[in-house]
PDB file of N, CA and C in Angstrom:
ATOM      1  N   UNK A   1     231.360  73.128 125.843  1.00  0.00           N
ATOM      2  CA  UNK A   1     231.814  74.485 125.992  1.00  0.00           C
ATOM      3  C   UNK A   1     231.192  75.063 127.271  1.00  0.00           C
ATOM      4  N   UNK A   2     231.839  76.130 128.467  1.00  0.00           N
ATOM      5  CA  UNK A   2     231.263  76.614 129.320  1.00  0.00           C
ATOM      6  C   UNK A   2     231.037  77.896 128.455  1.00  0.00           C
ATOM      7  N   UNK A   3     230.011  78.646 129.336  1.00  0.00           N
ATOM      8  CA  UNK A   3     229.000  80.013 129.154  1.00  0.00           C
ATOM      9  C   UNK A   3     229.052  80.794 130.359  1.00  0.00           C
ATOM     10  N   UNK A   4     229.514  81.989 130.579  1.00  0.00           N
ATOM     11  CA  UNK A   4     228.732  82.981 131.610  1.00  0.00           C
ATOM     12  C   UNK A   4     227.516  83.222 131.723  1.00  0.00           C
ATOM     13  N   UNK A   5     226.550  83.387 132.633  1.00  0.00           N
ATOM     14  CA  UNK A   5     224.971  83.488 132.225  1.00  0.00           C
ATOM     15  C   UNK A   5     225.022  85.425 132.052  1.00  0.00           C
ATOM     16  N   UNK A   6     224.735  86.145 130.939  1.00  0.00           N
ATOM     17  CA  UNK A   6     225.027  87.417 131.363  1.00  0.00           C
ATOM     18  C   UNK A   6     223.415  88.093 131.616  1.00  0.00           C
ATOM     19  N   UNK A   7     222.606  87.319 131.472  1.00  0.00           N
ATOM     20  CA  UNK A   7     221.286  88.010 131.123  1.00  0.00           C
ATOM     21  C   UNK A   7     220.310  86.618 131.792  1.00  0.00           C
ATOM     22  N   UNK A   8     218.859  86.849 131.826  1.00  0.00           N
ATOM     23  CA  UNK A   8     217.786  86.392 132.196  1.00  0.00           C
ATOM     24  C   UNK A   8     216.506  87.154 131.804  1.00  0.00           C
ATOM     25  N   UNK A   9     216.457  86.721 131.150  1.00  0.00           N
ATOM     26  CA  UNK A   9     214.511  87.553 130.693  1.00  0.00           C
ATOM     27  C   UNK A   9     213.604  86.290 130.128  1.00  0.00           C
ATOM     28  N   UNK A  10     212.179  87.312 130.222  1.00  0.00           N
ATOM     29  CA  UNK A  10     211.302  86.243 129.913  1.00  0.00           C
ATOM     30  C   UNK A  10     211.593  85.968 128.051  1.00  0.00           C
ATOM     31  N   UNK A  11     210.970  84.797 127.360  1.00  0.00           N
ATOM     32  CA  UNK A  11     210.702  84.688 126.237  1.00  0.00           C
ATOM     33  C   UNK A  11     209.730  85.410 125.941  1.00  0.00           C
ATOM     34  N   UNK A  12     210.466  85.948 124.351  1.00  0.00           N
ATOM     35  CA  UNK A  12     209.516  86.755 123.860  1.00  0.00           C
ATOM     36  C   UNK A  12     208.573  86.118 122.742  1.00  0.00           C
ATOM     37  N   UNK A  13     207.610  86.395 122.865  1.00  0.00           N
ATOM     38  CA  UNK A  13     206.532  85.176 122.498  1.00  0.00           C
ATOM     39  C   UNK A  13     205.824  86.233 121.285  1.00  0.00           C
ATOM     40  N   UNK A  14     206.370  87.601 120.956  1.00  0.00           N
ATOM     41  CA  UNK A  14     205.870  88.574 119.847  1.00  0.00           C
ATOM     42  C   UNK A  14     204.313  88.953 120.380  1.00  0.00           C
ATOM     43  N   UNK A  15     203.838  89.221 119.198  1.00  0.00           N
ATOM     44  CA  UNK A  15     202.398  89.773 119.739  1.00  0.00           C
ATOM     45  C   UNK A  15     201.545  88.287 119.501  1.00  0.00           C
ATOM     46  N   UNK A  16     202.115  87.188 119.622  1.00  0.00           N
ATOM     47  CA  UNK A  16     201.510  85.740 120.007  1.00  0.00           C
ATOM     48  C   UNK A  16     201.119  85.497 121.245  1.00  0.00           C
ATOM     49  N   UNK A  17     200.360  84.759 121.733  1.00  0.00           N
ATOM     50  CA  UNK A  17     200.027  84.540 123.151  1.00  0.00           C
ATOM     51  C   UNK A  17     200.437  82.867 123.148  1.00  0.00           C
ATOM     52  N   UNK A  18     201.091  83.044 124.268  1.00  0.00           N
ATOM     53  CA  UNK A  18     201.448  81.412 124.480  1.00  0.00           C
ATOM     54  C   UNK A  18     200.957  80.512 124.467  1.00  0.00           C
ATOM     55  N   UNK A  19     200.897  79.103 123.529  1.00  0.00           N
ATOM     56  CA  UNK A  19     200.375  78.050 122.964  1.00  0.00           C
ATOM     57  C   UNK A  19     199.426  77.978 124.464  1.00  0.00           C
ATOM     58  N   UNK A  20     198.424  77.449 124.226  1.00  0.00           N
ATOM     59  CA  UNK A  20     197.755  76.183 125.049  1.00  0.00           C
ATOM     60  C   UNK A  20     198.749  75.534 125.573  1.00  0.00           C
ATOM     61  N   UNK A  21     198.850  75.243 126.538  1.00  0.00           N
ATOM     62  CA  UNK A  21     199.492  74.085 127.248  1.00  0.00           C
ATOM     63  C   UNK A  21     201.350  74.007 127.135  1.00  0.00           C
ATOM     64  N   UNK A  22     201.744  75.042 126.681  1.00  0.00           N
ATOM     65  CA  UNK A  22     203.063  75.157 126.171  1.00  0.00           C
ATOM     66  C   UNK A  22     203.653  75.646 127.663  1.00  0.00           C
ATOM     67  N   UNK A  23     205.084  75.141 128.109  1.00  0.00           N
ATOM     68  CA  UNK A  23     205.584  76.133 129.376  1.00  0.00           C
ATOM     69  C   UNK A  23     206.389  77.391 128.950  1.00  0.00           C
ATOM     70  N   UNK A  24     205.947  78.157 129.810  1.00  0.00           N
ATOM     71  CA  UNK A  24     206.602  79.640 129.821  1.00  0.00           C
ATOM     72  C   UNK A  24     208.212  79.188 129.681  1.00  0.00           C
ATOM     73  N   UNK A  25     208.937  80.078 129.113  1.00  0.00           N
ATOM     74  CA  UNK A  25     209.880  79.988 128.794  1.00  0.00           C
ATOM     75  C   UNK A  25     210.809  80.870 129.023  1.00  0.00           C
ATOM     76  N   UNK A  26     212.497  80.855 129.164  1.00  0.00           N
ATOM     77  CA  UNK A  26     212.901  82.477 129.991  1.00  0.00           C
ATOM     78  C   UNK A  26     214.112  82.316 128.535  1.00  0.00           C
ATOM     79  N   UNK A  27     214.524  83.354 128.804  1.00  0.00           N
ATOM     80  CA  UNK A  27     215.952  83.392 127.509  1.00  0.00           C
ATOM     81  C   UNK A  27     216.958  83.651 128.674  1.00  0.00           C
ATOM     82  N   UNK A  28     218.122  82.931 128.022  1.00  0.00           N
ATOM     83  CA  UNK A  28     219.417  82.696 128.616  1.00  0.00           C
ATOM     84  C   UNK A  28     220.140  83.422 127.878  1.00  0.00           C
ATOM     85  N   UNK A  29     220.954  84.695 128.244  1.00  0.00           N
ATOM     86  CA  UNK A  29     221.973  85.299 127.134  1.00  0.00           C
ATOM     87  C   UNK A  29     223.340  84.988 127.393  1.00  0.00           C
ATOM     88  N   UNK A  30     223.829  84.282 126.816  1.00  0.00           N
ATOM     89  CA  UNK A  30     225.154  83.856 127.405  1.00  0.00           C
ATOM     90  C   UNK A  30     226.662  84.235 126.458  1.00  0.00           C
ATOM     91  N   UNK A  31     227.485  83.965 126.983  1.00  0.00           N
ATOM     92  CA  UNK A  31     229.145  84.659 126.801  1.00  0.00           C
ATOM     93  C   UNK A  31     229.962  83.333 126.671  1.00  0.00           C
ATOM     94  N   UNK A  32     230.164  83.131 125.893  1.00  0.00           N
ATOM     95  CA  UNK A  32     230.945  81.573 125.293  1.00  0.00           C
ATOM     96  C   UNK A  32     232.367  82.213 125.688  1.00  0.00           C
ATOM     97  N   UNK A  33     233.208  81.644 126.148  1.00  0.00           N
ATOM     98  CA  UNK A  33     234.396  81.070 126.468  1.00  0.00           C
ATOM     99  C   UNK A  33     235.383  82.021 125.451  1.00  0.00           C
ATOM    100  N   UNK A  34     234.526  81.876 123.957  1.00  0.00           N
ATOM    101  CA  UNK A  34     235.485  82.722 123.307  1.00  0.00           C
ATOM    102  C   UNK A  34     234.491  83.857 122.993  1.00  0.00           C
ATOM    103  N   UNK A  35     233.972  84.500 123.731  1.00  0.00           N
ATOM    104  CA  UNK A  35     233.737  85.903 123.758  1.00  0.00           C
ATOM    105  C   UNK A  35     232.362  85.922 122.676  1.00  0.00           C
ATOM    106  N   UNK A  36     231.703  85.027 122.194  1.00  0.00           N
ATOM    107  CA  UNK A  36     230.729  85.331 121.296  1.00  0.00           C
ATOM    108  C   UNK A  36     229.457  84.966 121.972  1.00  0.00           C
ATOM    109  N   UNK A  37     228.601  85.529 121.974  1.00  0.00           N
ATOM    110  CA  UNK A  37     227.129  85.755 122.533  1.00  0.00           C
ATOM    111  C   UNK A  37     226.614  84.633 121.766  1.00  0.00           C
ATOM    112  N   UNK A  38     225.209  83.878 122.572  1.00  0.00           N
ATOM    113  CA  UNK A  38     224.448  83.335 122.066  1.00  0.00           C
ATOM    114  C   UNK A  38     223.138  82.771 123.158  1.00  0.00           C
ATOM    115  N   UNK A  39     222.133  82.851 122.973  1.00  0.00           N
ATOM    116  CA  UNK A  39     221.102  82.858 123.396  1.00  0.00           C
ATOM    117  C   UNK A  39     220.205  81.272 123.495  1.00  0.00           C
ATOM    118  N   UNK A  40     219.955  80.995 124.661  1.00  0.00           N
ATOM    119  CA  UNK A  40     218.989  79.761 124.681  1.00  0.00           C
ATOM    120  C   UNK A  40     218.287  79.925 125.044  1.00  0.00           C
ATOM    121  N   UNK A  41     216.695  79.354 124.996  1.00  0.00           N
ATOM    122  CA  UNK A  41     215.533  78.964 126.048  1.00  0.00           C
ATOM    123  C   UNK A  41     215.385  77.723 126.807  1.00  0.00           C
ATOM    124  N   UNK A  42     215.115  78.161 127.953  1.00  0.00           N
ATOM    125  CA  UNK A  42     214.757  76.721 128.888  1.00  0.00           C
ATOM    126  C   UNK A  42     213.114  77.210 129.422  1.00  0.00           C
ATOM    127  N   UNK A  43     213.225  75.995 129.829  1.00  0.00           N
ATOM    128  CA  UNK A  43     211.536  76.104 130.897  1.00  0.00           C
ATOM    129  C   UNK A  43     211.586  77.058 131.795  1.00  0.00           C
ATOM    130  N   UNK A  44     210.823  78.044 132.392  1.00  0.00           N
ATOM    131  CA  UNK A  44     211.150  78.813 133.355  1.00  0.00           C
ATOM    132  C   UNK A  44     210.855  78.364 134.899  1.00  0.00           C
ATOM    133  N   UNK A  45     210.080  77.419 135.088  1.00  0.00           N
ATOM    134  CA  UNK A  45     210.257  77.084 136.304  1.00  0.00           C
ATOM    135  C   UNK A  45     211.506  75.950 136.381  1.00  0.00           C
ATOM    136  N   UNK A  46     211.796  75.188 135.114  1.00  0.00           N
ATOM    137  CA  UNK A  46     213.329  74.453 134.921  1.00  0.00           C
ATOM    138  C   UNK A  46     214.251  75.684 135.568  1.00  0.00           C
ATOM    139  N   UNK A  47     214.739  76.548 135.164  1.00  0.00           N
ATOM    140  CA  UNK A  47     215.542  77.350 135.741  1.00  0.00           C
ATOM    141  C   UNK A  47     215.692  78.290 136.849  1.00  0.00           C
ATOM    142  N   UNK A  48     213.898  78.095 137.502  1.00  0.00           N
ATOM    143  CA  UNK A  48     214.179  78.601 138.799  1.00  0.00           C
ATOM    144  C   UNK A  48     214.884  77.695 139.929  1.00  0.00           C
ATOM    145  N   UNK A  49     213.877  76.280 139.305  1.00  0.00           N
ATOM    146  CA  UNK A  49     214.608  75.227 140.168  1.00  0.00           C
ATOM    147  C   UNK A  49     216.136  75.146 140.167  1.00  0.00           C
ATOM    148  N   UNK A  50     216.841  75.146 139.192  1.00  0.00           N
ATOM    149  CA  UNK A  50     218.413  75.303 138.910  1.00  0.00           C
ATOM    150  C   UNK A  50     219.138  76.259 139.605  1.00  0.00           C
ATOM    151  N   UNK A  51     218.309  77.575 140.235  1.00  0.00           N
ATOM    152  CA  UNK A  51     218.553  78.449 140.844  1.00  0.00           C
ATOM    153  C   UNK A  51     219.438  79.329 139.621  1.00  0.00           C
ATOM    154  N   UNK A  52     219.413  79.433 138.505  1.00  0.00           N
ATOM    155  CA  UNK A  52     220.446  79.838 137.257  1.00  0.00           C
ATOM    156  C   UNK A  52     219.946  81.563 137.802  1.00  0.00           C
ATOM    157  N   UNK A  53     221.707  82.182 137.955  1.00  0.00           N
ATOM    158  CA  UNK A  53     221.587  83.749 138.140  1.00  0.00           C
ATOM    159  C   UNK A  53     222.816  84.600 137.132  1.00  0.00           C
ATOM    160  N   UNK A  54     222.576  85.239 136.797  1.00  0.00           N
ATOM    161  CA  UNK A  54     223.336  86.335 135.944  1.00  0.00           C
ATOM    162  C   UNK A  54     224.689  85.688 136.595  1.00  0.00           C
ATOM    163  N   UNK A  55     225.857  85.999 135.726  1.00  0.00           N
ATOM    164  CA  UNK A  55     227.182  85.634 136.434  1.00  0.00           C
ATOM    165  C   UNK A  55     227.769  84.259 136.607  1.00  0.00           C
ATOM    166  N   UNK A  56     226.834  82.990 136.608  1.00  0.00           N
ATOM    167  CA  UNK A  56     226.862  81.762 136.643  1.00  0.00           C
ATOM    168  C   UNK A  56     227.817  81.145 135.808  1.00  0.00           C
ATOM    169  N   UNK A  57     228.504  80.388 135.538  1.00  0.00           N
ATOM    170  CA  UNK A  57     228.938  79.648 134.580  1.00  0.00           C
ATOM    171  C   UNK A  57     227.726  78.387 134.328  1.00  0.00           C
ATOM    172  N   UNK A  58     228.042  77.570 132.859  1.00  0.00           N
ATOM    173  CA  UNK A  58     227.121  76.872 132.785  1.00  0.00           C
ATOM    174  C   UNK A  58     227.760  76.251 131.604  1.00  0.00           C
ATOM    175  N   UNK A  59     227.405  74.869 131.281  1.00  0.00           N
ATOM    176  CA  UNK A  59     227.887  73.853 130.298  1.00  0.00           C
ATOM    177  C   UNK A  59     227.137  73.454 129.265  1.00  0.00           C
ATOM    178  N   UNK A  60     227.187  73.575 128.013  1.00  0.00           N
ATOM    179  CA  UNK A  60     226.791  72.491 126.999  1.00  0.00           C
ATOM    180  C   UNK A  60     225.702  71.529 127.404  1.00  0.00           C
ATOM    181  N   UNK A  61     226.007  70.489 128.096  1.00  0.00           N
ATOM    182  CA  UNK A  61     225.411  69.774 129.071  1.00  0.00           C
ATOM    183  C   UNK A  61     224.591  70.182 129.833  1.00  0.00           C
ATOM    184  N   UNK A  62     225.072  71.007 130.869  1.00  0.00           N
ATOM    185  CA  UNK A  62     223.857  71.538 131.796  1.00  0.00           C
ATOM    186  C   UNK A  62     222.959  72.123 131.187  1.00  0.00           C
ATOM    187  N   UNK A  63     222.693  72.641 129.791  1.00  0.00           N
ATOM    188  CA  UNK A  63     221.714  73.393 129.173  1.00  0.00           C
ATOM    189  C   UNK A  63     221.080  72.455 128.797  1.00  0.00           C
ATOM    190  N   UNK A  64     221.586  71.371 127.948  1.00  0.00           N
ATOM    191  CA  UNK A  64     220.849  70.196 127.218  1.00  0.00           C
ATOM    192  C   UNK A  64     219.659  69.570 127.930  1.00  0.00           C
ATOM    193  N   UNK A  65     220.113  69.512 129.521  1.00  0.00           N
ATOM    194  CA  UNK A  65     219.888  68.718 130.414  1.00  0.00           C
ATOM    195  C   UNK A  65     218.400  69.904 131.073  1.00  0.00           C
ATOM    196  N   UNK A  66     218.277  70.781 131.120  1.00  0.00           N
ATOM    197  CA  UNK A  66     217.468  72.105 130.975  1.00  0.00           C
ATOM    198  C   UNK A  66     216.512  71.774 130.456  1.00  0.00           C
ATOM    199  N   UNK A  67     216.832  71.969 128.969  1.00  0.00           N
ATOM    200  CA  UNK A  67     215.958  71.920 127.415  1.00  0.00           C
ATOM    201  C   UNK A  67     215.157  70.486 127.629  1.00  0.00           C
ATOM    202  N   UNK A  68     215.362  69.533 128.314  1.00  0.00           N
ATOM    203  CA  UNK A  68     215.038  68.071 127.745  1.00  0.00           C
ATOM    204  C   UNK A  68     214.030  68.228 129.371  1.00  0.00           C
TER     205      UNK A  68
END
């Protein structure tokens, strides 16, 4: 399935402080194809490198490929 990227923020980690050794993480808010919202996390320097910006399209795949 493709996604619009509509959003970019950091992960919200609650009033937790981020694991030891865990990578920062950003949230992806995205716009599915058929109009329904849904949200992923990737690595955040994974997605600077990707250059990923609001407006983007993005794949199934290309997220997987993110996450891993």
């Amino acid at each position: 399935m493709r996604y619009r990227i509509t959003d970019i923020t950091e992960a919200d980690y609650g009033c937790e402080e981020l694991p030891e050794g865990a990578p920062v993480m950003c949230r992806l808010v995205l716009e599915a194809e058929n109009g329904m919202e849904t949200v992923r996390e990737v690595p955040d320097d994974t997605a600077l490198a990707a250059r990923l910006a609001a407006g983007q399209i993005i794949t199934d795949e290309q997220i997987a490929a993110l996450q891993s």
